[in-house]
N, C-alpha and C. Protein backbone atom coordinates (compact mmCIF):
# COMPACT_ATOMS: atom_id res chain seq x y z
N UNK A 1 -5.04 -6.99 15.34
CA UNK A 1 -4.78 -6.73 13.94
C UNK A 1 -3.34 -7.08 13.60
N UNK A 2 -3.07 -7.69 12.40
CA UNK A 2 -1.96 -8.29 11.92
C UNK A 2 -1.24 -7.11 10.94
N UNK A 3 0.32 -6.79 10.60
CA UNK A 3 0.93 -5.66 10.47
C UNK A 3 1.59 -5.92 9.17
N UNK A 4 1.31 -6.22 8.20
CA UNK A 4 2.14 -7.23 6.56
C UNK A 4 2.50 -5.88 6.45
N UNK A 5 3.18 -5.88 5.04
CA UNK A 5 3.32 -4.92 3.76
C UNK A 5 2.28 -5.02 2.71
N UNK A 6 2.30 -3.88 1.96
CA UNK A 6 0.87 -4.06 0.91
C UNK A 6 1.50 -5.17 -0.33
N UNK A 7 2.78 -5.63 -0.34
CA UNK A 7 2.66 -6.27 -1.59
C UNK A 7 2.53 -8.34 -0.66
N UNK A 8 2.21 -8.54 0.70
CA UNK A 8 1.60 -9.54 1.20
C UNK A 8 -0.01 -9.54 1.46
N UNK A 9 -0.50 -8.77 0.75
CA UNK A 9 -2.07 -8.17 0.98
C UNK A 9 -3.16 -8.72 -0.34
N UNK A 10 -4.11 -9.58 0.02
CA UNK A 10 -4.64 -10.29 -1.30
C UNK A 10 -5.79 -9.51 -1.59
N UNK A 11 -5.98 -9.61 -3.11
CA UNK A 11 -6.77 -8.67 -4.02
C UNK A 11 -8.16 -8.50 -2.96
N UNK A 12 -8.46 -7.51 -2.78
CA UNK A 12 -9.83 -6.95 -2.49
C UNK A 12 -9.90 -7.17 -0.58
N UNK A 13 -8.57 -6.66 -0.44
CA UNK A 13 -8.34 -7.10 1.36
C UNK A 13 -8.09 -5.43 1.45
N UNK A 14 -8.69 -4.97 2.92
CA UNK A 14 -8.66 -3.67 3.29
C UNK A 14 -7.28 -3.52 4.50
N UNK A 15 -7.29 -2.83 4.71
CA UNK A 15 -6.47 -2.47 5.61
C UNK A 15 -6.11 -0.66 6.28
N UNK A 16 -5.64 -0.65 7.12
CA UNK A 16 -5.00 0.96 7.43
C UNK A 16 -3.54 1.07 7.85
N UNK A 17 -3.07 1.90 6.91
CA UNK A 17 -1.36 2.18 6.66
C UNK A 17 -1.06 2.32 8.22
N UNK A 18 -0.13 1.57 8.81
CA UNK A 18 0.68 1.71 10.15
C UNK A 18 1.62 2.64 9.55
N UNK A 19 2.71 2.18 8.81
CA UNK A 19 3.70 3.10 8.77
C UNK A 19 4.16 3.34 7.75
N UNK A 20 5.19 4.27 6.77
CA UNK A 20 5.78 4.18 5.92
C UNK A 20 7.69 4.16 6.38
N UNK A 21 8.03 3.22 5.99
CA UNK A 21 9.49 3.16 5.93
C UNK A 21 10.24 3.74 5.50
N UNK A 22 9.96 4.15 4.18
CA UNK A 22 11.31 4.63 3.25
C UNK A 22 11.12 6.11 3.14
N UNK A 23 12.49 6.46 3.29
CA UNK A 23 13.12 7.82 3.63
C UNK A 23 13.63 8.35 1.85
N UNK A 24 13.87 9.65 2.02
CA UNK A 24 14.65 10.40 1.00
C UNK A 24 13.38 10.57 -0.35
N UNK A 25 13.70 10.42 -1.43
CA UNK A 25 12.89 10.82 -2.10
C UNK A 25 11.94 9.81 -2.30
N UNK A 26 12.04 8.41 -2.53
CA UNK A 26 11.06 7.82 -2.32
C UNK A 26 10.21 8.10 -1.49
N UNK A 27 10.61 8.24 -0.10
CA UNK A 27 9.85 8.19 0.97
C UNK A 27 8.72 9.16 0.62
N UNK A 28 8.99 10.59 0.06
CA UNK A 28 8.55 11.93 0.14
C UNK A 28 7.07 11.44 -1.15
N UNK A 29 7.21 11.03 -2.15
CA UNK A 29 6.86 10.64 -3.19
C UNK A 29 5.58 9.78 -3.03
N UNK A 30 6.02 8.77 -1.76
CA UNK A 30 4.77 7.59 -1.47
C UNK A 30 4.17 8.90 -0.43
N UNK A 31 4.59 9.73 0.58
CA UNK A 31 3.79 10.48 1.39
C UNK A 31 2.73 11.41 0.42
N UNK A 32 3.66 11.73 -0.80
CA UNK A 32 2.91 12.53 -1.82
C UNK A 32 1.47 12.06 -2.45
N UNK A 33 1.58 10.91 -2.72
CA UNK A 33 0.32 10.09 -3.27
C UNK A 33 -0.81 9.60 -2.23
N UNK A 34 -0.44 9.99 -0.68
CA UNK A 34 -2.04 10.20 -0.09
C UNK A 34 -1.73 8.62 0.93
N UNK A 35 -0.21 8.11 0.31
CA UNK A 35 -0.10 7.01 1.33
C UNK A 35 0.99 7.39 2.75
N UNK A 36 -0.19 7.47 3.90
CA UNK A 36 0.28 8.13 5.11
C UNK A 36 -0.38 7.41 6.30
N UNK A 37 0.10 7.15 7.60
CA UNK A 37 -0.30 6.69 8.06
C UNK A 37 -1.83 7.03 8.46
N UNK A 38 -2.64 5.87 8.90
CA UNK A 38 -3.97 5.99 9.23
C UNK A 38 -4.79 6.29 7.89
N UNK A 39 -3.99 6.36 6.52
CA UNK A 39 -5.40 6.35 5.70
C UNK A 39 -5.19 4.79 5.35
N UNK A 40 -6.71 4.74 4.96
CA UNK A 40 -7.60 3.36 4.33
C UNK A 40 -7.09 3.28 3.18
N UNK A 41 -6.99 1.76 2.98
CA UNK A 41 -6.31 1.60 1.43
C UNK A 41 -7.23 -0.10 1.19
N UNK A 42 -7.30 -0.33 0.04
CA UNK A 42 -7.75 -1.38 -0.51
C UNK A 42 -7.19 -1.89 -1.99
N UNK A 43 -6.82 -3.52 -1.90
CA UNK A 43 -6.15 -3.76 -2.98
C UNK A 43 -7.10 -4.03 -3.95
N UNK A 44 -6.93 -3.61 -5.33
CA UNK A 44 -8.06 -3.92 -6.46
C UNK A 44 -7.61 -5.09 -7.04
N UNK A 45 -6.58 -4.63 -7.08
CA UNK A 45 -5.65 -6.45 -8.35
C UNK A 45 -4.36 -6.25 -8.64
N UNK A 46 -3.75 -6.92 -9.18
CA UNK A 46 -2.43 -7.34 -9.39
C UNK A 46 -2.48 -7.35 -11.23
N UNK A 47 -0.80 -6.62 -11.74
CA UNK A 47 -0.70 -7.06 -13.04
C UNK A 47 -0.41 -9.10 -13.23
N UNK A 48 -0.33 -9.27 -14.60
CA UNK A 48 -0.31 -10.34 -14.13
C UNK A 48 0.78 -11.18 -13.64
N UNK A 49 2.03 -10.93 -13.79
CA UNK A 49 3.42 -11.09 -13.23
C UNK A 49 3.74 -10.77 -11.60
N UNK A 50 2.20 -10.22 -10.94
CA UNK A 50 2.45 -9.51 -9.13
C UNK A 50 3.05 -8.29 -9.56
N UNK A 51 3.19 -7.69 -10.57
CA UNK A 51 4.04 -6.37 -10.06
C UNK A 51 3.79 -5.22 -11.50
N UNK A 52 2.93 -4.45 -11.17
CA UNK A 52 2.31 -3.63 -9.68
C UNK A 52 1.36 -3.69 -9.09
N UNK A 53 0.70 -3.45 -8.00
CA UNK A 53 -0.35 -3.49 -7.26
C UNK A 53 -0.67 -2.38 -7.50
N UNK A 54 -2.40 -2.67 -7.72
CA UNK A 54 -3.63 -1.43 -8.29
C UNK A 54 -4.05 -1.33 -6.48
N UNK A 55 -4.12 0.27 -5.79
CA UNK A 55 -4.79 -0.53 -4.74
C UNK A 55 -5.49 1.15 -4.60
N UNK A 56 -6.87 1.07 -3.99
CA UNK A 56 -7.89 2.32 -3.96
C UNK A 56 -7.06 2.81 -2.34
N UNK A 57 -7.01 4.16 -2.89
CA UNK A 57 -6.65 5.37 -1.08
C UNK A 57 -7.30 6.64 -1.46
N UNK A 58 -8.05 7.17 -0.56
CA UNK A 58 -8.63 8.27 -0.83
C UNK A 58 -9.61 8.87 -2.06
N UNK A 59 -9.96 7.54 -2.35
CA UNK A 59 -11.09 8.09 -3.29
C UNK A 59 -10.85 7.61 -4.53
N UNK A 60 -9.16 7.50 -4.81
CA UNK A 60 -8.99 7.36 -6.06
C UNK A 60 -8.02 5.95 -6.08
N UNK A 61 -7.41 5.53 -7.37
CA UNK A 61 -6.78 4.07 -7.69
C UNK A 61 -5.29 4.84 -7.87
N UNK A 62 -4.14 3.80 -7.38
CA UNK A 62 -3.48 3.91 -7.73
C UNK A 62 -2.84 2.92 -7.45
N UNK A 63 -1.40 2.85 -8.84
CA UNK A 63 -0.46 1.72 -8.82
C UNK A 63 0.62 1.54 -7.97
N UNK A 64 1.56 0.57 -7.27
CA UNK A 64 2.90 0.84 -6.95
C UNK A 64 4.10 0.17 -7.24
N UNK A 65 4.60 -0.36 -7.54
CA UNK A 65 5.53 -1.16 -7.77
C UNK A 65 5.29 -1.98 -6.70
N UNK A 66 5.81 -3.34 -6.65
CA UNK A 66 6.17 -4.03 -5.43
C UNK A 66 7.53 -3.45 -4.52
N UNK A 67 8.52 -3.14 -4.64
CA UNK A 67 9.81 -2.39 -4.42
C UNK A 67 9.40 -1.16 -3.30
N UNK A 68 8.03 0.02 -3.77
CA UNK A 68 7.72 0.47 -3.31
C UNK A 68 7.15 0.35 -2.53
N UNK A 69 6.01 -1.03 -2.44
CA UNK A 69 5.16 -1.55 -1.58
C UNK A 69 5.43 -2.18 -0.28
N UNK A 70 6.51 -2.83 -0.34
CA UNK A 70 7.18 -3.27 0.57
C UNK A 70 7.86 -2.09 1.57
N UNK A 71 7.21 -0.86 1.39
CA UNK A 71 8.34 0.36 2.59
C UNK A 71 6.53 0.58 3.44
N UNK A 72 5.75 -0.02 3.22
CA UNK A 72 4.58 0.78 3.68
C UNK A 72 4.58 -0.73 4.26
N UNK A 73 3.61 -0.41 5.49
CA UNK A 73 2.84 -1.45 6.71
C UNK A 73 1.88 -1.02 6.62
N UNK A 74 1.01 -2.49 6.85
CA UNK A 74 -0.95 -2.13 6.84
C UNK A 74 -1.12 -2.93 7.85
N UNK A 75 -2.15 -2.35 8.57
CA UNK A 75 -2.85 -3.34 9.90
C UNK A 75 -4.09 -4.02 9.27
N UNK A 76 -4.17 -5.22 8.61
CA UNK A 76 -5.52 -5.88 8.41
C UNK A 76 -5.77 -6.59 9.30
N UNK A 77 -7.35 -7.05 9.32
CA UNK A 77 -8.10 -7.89 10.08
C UNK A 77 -7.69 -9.20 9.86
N UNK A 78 -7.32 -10.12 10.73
CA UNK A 78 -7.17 -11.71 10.62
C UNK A 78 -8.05 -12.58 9.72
């Protein structure tokens, strides 16, 4: 399995969070919204400029900035 960030991840590609990077309140904020390691995440789509990414975790949709996206690692399939 290959290790990107979610904002190198193309619309409707699955993956499972390896890690989250960012510390302090960001950090606390992305742990808050259910993005933690080992959960399942899936990208829905992109605004149309790339930024933000719509992507499904735990049941429900949510957006992130690219800025934000880039502190999280996903292990997808080749």
């Amino acid at each position: 399995m290959a290790k990107i960030n979610i904002r190198k991840m193309k619309d409707n590609q699955s993956g499972i969070i390896a890690s989250v990077k960012a510390v302090g309140e960001m950090g606390r904020r992305i742990r808050e919204m259910g993005l933690i390691p080992g959960a399942k995440i899936k990208i829905c789509g992109r605004a149309p400029l790339y930024d933000p990414v719509s992507l499904k975790v735990m049941g429900f949709t949510l957006s992130l900035r690219n800025k934000e996206a880039d502190y999280i690692e996903v292990e997808v399939q080749d």
